[in-house]
Protein backbone atom coordinates (compact mmCIF):
# COMPACT_ATOMS: atom_id res chain seq x y z
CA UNK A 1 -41.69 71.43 -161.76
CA UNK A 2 -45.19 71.19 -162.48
CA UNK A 3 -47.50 68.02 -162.14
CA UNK A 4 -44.22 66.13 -161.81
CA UNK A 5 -43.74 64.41 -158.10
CA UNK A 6 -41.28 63.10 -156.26
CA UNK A 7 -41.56 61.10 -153.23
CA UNK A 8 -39.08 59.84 -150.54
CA UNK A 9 -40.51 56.89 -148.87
CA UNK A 10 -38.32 54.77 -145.90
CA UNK A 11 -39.36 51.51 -144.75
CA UNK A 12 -42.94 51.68 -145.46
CA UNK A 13 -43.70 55.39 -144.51
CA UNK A 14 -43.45 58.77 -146.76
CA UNK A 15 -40.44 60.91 -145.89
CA UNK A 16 -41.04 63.46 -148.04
CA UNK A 17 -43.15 64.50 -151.09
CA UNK A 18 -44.27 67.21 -153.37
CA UNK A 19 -47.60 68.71 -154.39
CA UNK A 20 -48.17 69.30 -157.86
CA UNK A 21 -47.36 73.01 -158.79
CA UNK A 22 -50.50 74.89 -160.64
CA UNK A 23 -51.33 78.00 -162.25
CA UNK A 24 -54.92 76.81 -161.96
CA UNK A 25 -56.58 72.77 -162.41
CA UNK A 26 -54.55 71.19 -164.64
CA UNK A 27 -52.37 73.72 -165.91
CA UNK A 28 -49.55 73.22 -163.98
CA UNK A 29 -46.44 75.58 -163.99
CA UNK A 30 -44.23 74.75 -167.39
CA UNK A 31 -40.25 75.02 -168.45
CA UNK A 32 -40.85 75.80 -172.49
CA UNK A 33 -40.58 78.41 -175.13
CA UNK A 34 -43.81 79.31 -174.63
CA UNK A 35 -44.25 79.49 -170.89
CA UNK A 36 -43.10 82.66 -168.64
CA UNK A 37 -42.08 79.83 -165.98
CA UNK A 38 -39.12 79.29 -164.89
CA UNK A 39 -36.97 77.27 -162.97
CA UNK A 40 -35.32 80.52 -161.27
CA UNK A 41 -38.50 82.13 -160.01
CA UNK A 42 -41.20 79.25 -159.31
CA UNK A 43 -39.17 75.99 -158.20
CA UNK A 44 -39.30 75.11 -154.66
CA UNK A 45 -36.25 73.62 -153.25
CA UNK A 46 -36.28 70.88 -149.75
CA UNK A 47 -33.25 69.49 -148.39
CA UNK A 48 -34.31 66.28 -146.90
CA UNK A 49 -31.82 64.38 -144.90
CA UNK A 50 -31.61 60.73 -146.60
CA UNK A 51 -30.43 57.29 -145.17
CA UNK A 52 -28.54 54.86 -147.55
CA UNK A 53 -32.00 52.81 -147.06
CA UNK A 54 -34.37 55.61 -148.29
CA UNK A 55 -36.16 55.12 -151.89
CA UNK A 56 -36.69 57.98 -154.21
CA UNK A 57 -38.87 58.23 -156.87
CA UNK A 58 -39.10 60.95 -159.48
CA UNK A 59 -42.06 60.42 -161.71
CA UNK A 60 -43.79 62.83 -164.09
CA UNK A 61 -48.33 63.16 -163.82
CA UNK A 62 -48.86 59.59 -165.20
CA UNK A 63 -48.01 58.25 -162.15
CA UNK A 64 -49.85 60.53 -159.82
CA UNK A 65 -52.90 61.15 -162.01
CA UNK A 66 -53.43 57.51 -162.01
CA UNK A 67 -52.18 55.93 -158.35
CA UNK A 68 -53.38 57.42 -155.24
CA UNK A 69 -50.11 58.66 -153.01
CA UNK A 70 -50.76 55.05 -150.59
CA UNK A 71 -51.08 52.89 -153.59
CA UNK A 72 -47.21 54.19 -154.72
CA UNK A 73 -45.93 53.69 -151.34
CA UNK A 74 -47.81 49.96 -150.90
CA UNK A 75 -46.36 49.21 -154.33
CA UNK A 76 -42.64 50.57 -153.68
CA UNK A 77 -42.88 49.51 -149.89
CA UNK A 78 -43.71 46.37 -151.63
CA UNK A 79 -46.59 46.26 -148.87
CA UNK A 80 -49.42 43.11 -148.64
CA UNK A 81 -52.71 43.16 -147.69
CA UNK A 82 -51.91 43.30 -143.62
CA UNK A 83 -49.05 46.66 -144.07
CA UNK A 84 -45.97 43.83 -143.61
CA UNK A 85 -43.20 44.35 -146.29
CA UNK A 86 -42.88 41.87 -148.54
CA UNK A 87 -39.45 40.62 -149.95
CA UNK A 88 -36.58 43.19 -151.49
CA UNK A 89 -37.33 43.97 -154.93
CA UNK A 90 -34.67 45.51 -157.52
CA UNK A 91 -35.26 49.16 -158.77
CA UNK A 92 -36.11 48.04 -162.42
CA UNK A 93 -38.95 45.59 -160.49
CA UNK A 94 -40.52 48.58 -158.43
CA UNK A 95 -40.66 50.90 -161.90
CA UNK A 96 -41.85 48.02 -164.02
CA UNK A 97 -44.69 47.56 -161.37
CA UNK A 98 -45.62 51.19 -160.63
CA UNK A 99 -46.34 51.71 -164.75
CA UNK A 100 -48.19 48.49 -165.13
CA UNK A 101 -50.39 49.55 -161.76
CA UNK A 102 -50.73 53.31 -163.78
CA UNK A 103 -51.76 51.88 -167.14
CA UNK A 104 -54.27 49.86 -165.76
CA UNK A 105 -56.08 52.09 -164.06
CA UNK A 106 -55.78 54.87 -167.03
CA UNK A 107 -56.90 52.29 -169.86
CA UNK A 108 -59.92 51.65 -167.03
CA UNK A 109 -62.32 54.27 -168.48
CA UNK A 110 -64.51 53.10 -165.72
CA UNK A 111 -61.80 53.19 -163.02
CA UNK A 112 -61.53 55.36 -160.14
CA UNK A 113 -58.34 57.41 -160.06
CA UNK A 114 -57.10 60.45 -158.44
CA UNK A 115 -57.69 62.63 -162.11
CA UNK A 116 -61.27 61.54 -162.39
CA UNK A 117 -61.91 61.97 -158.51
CA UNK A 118 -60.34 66.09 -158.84
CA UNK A 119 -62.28 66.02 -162.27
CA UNK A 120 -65.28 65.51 -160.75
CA UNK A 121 -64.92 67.72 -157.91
CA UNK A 122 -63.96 70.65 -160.28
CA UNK A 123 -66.70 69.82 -162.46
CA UNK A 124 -69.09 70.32 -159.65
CA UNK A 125 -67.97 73.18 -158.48
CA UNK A 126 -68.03 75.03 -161.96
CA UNK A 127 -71.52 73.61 -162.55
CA UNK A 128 -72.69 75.10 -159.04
CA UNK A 129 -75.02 72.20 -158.17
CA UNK A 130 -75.50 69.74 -155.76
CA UNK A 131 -74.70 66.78 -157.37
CA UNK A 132 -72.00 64.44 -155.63
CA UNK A 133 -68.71 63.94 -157.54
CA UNK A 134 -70.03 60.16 -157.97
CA UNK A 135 -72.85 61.08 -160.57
CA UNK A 136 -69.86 62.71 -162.94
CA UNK A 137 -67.29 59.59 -162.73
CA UNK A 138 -68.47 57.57 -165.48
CA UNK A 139 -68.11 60.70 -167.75
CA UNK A 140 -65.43 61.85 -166.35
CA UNK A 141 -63.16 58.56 -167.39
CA UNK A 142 -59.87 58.32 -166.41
CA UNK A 143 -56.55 60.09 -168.29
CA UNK A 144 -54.29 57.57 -170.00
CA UNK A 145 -51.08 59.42 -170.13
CA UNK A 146 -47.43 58.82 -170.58
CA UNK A 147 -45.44 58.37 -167.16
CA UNK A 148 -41.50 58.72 -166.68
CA UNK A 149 -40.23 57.07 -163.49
């Protein structure tokens, strides 16, 4: 629901994964008291046939505001430099890593990230000039947010 993800990866490929789910820019749908969302009438549903092998990850916007889509799957594909997989890690391993990989990048204020990168690009297109998303980045900073895996 929302700017939550999920993401079904095997061997070191995406299955399957969602798109966030906005009203507009960062107000994505919401389940609250407040919000005429609901589960009922704006969830998607997939069925994706899964393998015994497959990885799934569930994470809320920390993740995905912070990590581009190919930096999760290097990191949970445990992926090096040259696209080889590395050695089998434990689930606990593959979380730990993913939120140390998204706090870095959000406590970067100076970091490129997929928020800023959208940030800018919104930013430009409200302001209605022709300035490139790269004069906005340094004051567009990065989000530092709390991610669920």
């Amino acid at each position: 629901m929302g700017d939550s993800r999920a993401f079904i990866i095997r061997g070191n490929k995406f299955l399957f994964s969602t798109d966030e789910k906005q009203h507009w820019y960062d107000c994505p749908y919401q389940v609250g008291t407040n919000s005429t969302d609901t589960p009922l009438n704006d969830a998607t549903s997939h069925v994706v046939n899964l393998l015994p092998s497959d990885t799934i990850v569930f994470a809320t916007d920390g993740l995905s505001d912070n990590l581009w889509d190919e930096e999760i799957l290097a990191e949970v594909a445990n992926l090096n430099e040259s696209g080889a997989t590395g050695t089998e890690r434990s689930v606990q391993d593959i979380a730990d890593s993913l939120l140390q990989r998204a706090r870095a990048v959000g406590e970067d204020q100076y970091g490129e990230s997929p928020y800023m990168v959208n940030s800018c690009h919104v930013r430009v297109l409200m302001n209605r000039n022709e300035q490139s998303w790269k004069d906005f980045r340094f004051r567009a900073g990065n989000w530092m947010i709390l991610v669920s895996l």
